[in-house]
PDB file of N, CA and C in Angstrom:
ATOM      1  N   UNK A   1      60.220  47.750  39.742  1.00  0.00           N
ATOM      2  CA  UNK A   1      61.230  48.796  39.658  1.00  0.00           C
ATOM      3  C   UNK A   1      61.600  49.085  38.203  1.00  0.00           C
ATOM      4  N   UNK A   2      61.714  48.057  37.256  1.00  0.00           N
ATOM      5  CA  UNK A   2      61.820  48.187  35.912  1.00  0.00           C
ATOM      6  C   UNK A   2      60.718  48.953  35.439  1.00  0.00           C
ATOM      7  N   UNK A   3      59.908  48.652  35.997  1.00  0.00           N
ATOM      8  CA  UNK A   3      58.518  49.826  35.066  1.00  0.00           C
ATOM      9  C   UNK A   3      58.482  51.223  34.939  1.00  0.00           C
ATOM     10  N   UNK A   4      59.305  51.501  36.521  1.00  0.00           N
ATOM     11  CA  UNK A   4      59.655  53.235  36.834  1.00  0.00           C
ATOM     12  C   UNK A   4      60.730  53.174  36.054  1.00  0.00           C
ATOM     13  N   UNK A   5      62.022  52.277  35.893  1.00  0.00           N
ATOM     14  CA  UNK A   5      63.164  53.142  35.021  1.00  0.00           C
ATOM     15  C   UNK A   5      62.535  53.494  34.077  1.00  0.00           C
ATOM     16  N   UNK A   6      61.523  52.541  33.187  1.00  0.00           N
ATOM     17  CA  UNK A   6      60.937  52.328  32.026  1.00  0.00           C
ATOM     18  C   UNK A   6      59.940  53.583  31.778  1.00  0.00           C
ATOM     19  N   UNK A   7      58.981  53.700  32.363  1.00  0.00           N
ATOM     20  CA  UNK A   7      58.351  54.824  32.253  1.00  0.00           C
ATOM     21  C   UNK A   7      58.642  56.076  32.525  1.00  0.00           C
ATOM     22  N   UNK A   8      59.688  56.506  33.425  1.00  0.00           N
ATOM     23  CA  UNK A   8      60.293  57.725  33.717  1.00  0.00           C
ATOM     24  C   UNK A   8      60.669  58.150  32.672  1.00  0.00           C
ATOM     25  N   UNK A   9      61.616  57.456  31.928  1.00  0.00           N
ATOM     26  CA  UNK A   9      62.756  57.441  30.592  1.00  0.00           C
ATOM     27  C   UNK A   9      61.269  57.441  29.533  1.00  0.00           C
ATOM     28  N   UNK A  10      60.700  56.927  29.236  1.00  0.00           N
ATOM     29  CA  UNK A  10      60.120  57.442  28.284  1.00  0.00           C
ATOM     30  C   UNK A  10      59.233  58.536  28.218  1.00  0.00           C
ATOM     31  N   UNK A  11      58.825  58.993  29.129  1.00  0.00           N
ATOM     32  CA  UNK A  11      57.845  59.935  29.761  1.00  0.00           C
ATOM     33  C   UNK A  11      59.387  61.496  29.647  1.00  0.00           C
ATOM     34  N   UNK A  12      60.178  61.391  29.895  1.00  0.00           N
ATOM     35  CA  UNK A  12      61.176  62.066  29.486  1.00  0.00           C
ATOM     36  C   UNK A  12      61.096  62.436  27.714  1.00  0.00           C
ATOM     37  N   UNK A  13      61.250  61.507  27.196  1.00  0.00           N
ATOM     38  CA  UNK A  13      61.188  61.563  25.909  1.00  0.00           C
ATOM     39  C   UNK A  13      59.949  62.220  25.147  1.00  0.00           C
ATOM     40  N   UNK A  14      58.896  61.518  25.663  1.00  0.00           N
ATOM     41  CA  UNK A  14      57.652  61.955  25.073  1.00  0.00           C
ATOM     42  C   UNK A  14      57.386  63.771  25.242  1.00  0.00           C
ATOM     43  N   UNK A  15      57.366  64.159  26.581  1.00  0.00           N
ATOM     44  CA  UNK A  15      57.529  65.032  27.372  1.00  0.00           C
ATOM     45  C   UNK A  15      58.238  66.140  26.242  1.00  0.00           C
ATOM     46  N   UNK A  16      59.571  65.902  25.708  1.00  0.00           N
ATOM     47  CA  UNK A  16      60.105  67.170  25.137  1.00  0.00           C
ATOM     48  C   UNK A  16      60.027  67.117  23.565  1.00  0.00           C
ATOM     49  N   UNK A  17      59.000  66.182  23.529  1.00  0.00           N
ATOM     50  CA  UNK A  17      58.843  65.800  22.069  1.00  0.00           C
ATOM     51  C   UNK A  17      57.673  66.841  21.554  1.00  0.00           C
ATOM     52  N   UNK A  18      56.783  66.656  22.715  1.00  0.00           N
ATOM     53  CA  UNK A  18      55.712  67.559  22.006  1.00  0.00           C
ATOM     54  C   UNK A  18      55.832  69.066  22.179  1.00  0.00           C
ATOM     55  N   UNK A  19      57.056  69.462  22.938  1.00  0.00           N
ATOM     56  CA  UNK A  19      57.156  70.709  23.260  1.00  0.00           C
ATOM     57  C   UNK A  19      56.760  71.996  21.676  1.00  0.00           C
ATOM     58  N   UNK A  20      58.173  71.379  20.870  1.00  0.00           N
ATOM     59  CA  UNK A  20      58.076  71.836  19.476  1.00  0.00           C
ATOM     60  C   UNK A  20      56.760  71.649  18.849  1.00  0.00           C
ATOM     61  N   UNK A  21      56.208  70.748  18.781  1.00  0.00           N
ATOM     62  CA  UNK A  21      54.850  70.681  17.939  1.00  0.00           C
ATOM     63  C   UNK A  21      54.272  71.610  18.843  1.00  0.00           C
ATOM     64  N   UNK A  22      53.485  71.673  20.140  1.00  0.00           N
ATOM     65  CA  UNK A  22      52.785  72.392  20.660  1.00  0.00           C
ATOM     66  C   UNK A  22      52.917  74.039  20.332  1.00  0.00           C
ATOM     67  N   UNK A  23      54.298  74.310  20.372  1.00  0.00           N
ATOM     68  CA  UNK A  23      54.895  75.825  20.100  1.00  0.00           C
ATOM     69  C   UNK A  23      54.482  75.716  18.719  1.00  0.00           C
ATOM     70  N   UNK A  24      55.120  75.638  18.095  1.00  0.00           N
ATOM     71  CA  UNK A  24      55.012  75.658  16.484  1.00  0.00           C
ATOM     72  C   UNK A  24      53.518  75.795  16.295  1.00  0.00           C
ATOM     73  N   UNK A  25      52.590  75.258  16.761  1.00  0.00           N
ATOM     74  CA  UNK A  25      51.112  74.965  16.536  1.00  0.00           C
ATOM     75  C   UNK A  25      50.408  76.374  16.814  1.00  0.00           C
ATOM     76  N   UNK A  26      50.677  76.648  18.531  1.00  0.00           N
ATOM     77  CA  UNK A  26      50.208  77.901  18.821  1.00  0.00           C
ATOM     78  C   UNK A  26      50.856  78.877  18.432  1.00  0.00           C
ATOM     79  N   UNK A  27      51.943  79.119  17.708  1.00  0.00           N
ATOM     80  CA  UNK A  27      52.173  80.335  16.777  1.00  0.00           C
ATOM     81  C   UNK A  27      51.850  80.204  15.706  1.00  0.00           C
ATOM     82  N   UNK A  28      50.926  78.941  15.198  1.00  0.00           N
ATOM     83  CA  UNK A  28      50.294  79.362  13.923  1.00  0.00           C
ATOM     84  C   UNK A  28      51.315  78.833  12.757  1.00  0.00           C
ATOM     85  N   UNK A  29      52.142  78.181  13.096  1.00  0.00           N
ATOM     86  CA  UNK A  29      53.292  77.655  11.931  1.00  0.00           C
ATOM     87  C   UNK A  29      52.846  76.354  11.853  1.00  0.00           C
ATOM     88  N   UNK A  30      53.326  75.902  10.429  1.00  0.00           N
ATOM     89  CA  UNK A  30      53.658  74.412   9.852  1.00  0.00           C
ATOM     90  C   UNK A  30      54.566  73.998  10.236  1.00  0.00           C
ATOM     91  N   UNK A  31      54.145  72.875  10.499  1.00  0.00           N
ATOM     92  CA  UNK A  31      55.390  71.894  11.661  1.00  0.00           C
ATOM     93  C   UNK A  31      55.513  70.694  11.232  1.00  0.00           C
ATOM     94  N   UNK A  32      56.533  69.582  11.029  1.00  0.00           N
ATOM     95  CA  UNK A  32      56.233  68.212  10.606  1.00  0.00           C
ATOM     96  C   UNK A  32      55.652  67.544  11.846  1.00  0.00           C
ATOM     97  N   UNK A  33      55.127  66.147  11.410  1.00  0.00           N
ATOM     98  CA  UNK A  33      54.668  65.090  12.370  1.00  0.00           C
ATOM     99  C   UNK A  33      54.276  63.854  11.825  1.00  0.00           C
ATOM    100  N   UNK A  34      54.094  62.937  12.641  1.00  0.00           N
ATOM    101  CA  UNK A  34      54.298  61.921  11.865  1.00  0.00           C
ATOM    102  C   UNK A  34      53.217  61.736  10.986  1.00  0.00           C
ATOM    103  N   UNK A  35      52.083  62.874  10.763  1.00  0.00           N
ATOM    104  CA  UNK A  35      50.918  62.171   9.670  1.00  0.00           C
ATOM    105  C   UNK A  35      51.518  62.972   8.100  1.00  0.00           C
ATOM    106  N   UNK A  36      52.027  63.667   8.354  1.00  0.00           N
ATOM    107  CA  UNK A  36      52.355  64.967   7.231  1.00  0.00           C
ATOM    108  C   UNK A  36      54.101  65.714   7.530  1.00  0.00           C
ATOM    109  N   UNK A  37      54.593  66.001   6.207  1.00  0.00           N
ATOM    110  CA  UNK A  37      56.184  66.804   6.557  1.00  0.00           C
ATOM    111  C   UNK A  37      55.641  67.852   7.067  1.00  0.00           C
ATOM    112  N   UNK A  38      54.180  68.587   6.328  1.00  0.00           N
ATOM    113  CA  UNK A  38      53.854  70.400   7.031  1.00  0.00           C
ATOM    114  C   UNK A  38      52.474  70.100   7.012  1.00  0.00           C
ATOM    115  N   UNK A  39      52.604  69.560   8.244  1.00  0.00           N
ATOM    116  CA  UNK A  39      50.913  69.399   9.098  1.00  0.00           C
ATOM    117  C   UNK A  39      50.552  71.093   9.748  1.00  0.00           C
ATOM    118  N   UNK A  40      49.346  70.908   9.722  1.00  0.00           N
ATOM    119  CA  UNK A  40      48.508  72.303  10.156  1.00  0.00           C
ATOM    120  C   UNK A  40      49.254  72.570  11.409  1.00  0.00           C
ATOM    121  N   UNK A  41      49.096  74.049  11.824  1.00  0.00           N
ATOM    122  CA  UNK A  41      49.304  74.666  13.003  1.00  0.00           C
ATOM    123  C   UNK A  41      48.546  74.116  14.483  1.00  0.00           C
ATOM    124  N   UNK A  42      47.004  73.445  13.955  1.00  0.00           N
ATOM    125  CA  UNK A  42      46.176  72.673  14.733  1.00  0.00           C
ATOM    126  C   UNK A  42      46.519  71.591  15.127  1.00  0.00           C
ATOM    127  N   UNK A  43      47.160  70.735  14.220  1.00  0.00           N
ATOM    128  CA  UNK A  43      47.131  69.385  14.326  1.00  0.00           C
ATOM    129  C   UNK A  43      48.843  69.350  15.002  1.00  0.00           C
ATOM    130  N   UNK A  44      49.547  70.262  14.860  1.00  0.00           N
ATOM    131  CA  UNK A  44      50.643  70.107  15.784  1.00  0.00           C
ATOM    132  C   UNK A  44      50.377  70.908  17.315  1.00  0.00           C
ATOM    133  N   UNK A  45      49.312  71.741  18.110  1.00  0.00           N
ATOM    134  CA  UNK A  45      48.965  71.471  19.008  1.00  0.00           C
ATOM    135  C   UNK A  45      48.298  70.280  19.313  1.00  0.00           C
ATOM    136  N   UNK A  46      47.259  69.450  18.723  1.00  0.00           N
ATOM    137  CA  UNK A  46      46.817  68.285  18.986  1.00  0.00           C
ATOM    138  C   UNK A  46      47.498  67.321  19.235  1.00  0.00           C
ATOM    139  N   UNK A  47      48.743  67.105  18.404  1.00  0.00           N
ATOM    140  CA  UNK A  47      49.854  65.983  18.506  1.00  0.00           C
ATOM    141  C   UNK A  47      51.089  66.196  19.539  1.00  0.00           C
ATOM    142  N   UNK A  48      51.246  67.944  19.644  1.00  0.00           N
ATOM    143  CA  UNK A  48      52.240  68.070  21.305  1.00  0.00           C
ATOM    144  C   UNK A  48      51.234  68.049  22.593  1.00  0.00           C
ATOM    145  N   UNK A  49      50.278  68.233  22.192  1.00  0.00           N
ATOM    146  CA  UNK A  49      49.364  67.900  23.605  1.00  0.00           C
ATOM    147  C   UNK A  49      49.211  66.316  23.652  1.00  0.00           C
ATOM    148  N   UNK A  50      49.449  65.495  22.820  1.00  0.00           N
ATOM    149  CA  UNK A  50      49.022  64.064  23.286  1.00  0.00           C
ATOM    150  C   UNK A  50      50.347  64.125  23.700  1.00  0.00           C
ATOM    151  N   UNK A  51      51.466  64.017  23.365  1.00  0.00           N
ATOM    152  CA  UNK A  51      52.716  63.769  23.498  1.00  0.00           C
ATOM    153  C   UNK A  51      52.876  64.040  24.798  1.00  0.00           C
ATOM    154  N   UNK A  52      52.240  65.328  25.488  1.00  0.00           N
ATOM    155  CA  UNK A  52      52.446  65.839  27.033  1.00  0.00           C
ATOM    156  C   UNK A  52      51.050  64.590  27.838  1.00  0.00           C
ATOM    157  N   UNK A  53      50.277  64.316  27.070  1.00  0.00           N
ATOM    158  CA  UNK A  53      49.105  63.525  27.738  1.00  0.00           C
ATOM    159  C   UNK A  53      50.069  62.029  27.978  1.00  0.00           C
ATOM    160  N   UNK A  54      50.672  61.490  26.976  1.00  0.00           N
ATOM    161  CA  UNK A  54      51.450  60.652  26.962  1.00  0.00           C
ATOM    162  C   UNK A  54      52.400  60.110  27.948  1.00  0.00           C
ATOM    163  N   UNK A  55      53.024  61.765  28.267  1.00  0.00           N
ATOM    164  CA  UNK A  55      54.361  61.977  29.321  1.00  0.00           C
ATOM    165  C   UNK A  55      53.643  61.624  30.691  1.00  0.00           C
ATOM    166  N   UNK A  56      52.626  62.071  30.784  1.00  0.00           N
ATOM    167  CA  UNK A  56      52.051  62.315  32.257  1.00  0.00           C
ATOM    168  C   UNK A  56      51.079  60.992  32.469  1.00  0.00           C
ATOM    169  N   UNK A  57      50.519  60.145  31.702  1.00  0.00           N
ATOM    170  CA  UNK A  57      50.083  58.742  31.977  1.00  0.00           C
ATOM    171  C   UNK A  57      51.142  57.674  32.447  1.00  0.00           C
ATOM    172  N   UNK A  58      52.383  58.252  31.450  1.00  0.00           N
ATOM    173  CA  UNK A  58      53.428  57.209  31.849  1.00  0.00           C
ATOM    174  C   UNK A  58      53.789  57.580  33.280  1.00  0.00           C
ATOM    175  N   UNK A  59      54.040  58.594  33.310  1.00  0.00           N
ATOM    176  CA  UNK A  59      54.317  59.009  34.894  1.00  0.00           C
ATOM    177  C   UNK A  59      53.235  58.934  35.998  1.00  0.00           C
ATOM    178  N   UNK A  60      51.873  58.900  35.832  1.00  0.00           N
ATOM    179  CA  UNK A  60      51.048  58.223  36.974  1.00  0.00           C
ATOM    180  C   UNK A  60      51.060  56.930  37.083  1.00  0.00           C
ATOM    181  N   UNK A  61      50.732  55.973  36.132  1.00  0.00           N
ATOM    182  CA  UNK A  61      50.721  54.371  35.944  1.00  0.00           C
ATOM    183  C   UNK A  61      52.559  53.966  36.814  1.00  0.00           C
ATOM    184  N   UNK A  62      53.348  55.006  35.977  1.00  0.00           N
ATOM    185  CA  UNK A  62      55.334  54.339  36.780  1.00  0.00           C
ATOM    186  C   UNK A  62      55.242  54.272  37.941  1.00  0.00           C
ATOM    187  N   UNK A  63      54.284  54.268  38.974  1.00  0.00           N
ATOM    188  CA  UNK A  63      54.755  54.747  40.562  1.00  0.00           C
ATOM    189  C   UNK A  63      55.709  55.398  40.654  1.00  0.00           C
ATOM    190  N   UNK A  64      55.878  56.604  40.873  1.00  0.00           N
ATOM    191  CA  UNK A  64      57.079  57.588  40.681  1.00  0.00           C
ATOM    192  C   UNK A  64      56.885  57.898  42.055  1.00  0.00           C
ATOM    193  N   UNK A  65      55.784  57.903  42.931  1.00  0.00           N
ATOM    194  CA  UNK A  65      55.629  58.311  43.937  1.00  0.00           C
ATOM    195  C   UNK A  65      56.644  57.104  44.797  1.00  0.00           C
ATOM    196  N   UNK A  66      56.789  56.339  44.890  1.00  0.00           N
ATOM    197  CA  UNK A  66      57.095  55.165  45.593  1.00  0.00           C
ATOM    198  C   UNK A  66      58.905  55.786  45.420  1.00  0.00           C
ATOM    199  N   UNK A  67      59.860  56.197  44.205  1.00  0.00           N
ATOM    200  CA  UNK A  67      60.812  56.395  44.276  1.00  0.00           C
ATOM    201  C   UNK A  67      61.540  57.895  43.301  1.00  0.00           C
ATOM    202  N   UNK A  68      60.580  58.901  44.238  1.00  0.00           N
ATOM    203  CA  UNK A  68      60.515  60.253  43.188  1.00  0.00           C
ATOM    204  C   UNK A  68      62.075  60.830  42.887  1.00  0.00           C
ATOM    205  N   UNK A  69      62.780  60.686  43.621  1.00  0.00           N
ATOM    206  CA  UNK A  69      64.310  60.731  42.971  1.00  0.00           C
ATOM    207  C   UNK A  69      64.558  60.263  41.831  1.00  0.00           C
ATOM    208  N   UNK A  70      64.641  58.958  41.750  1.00  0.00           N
ATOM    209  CA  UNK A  70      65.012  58.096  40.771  1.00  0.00           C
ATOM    210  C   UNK A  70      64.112  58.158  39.680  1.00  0.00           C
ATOM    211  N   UNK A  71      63.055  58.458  39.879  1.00  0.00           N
ATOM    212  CA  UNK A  71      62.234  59.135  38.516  1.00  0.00           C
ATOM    213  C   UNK A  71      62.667  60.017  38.137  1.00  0.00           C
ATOM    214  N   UNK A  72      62.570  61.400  38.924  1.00  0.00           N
ATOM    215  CA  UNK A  72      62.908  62.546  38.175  1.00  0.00           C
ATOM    216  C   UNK A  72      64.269  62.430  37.570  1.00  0.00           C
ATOM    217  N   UNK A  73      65.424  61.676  37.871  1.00  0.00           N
ATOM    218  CA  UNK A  73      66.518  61.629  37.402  1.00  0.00           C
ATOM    219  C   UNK A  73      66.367  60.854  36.110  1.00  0.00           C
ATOM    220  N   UNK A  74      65.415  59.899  35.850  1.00  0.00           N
ATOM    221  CA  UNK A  74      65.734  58.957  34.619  1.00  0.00           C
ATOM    222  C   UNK A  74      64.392  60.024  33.244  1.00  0.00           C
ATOM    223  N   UNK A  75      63.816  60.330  34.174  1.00  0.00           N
ATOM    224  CA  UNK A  75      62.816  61.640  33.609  1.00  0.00           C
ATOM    225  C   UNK A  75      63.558  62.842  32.803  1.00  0.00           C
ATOM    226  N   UNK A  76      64.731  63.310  33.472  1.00  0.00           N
ATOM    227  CA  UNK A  76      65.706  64.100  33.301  1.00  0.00           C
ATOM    228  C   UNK A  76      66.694  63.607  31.888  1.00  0.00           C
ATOM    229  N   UNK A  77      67.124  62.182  32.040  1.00  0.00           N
ATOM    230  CA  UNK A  77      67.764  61.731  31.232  1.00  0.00           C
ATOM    231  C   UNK A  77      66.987  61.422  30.167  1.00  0.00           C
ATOM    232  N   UNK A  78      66.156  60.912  29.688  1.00  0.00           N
ATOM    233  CA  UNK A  78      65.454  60.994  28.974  1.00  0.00           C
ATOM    234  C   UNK A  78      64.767  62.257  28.420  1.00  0.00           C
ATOM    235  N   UNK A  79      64.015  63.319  28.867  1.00  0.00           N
ATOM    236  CA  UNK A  79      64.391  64.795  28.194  1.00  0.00           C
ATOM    237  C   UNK A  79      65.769  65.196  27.655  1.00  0.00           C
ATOM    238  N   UNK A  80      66.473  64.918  28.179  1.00  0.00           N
ATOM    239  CA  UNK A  80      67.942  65.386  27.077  1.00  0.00           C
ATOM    240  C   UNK A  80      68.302  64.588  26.496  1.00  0.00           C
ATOM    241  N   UNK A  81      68.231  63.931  26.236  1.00  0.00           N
ATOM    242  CA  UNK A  81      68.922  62.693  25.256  1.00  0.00           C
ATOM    243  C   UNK A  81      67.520  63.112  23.956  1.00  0.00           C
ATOM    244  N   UNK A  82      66.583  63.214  24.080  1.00  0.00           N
ATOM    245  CA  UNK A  82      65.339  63.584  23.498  1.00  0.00           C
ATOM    246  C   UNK A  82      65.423  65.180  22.889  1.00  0.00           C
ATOM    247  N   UNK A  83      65.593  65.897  23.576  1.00  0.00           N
ATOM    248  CA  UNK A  83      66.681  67.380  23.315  1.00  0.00           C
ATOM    249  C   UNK A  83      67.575  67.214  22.346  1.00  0.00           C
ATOM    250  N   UNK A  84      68.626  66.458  22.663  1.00  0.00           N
ATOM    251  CA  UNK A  84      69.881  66.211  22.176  1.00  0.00           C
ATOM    252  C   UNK A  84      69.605  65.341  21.071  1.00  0.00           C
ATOM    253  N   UNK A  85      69.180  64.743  20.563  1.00  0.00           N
ATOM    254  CA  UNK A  85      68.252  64.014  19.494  1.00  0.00           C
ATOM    255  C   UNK A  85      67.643  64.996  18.769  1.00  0.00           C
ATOM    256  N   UNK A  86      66.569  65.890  19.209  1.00  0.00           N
ATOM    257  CA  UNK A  86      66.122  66.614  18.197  1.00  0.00           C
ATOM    258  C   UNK A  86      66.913  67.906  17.301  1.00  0.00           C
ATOM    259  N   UNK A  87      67.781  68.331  18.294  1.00  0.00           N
ATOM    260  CA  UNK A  87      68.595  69.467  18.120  1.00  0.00           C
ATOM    261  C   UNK A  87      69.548  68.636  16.932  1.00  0.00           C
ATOM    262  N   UNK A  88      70.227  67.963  17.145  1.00  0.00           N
ATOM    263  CA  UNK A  88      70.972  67.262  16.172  1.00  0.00           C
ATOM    264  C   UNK A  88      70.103  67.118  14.326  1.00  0.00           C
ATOM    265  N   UNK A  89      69.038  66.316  14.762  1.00  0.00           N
ATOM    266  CA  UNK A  89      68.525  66.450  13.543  1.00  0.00           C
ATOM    267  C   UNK A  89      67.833  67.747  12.952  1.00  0.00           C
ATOM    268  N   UNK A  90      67.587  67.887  13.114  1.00  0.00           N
ATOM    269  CA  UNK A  90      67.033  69.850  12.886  1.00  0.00           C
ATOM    270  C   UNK A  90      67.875  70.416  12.037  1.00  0.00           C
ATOM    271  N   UNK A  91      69.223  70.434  13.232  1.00  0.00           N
ATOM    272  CA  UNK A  91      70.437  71.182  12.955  1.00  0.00           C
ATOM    273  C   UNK A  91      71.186  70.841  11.249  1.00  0.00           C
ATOM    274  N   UNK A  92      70.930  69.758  11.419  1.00  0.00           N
ATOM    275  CA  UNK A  92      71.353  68.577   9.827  1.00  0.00           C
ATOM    276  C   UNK A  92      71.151  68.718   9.200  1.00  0.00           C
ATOM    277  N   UNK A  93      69.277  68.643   9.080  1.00  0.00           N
ATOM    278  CA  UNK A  93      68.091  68.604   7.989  1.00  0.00           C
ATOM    279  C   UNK A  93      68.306  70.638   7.497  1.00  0.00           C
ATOM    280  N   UNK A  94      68.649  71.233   8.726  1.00  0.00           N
ATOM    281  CA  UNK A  94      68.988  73.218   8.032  1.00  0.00           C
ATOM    282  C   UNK A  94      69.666  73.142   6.997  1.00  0.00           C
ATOM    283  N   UNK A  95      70.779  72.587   7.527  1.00  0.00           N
ATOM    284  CA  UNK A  95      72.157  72.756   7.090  1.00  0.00           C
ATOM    285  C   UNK A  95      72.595  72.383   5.334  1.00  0.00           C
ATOM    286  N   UNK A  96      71.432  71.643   5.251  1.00  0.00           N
ATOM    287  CA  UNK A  96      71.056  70.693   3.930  1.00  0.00           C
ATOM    288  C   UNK A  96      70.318  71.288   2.900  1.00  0.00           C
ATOM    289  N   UNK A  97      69.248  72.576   3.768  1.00  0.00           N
ATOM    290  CA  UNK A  97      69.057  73.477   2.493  1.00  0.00           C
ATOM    291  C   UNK A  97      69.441  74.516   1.936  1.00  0.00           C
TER     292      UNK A  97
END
């Protein structure tokens, strides 16, 4: 049961992590990541697509099937707190130049 809180919640996280890189990538913008501050437009689709490859391993390996409520809810919490995390720093790092 610890493995589904565990993997739901991070699979949440991962999940809205690569959203921004993926966007940013396919419109052709410089995006940070963790290899570079302004990695290619390519390499931030490559790095929000693992991030979504990421989300969705954790979520087949979690048995989510066995308690799909309680996944999608810790799935849920983990996307916003991950949201709410990025929005914060963004918002900071603007504000600063």
């Amino acid at each position: 049961m610890v493995q589904l809180y565990l993997y739901s919640f991070i699979a949440g996280l991962f999940s809205v992590n690569g959203i921004p890189h993926f966007i940013k990538g396919i419109l052709g913008e410089k995006f940070q990541t963790p290899f570079s501050k302004e990695s290619s437009a390519v390499v931030n689709v490559m790095w929000g697509w693992v991030n979504f490859l990421v989300a969705g391993l954790l979520i087949y390996f979690g048995n989510v099937h066995a308690h799909l409520l309680r996944a999608f809810g810790l799935t849920a919490i983990g996307a916003l707190l991950m949201g709410c995390l990025l929005a914060y720093m963004w918002s900071k790092d603007l504000s600063n130049k």
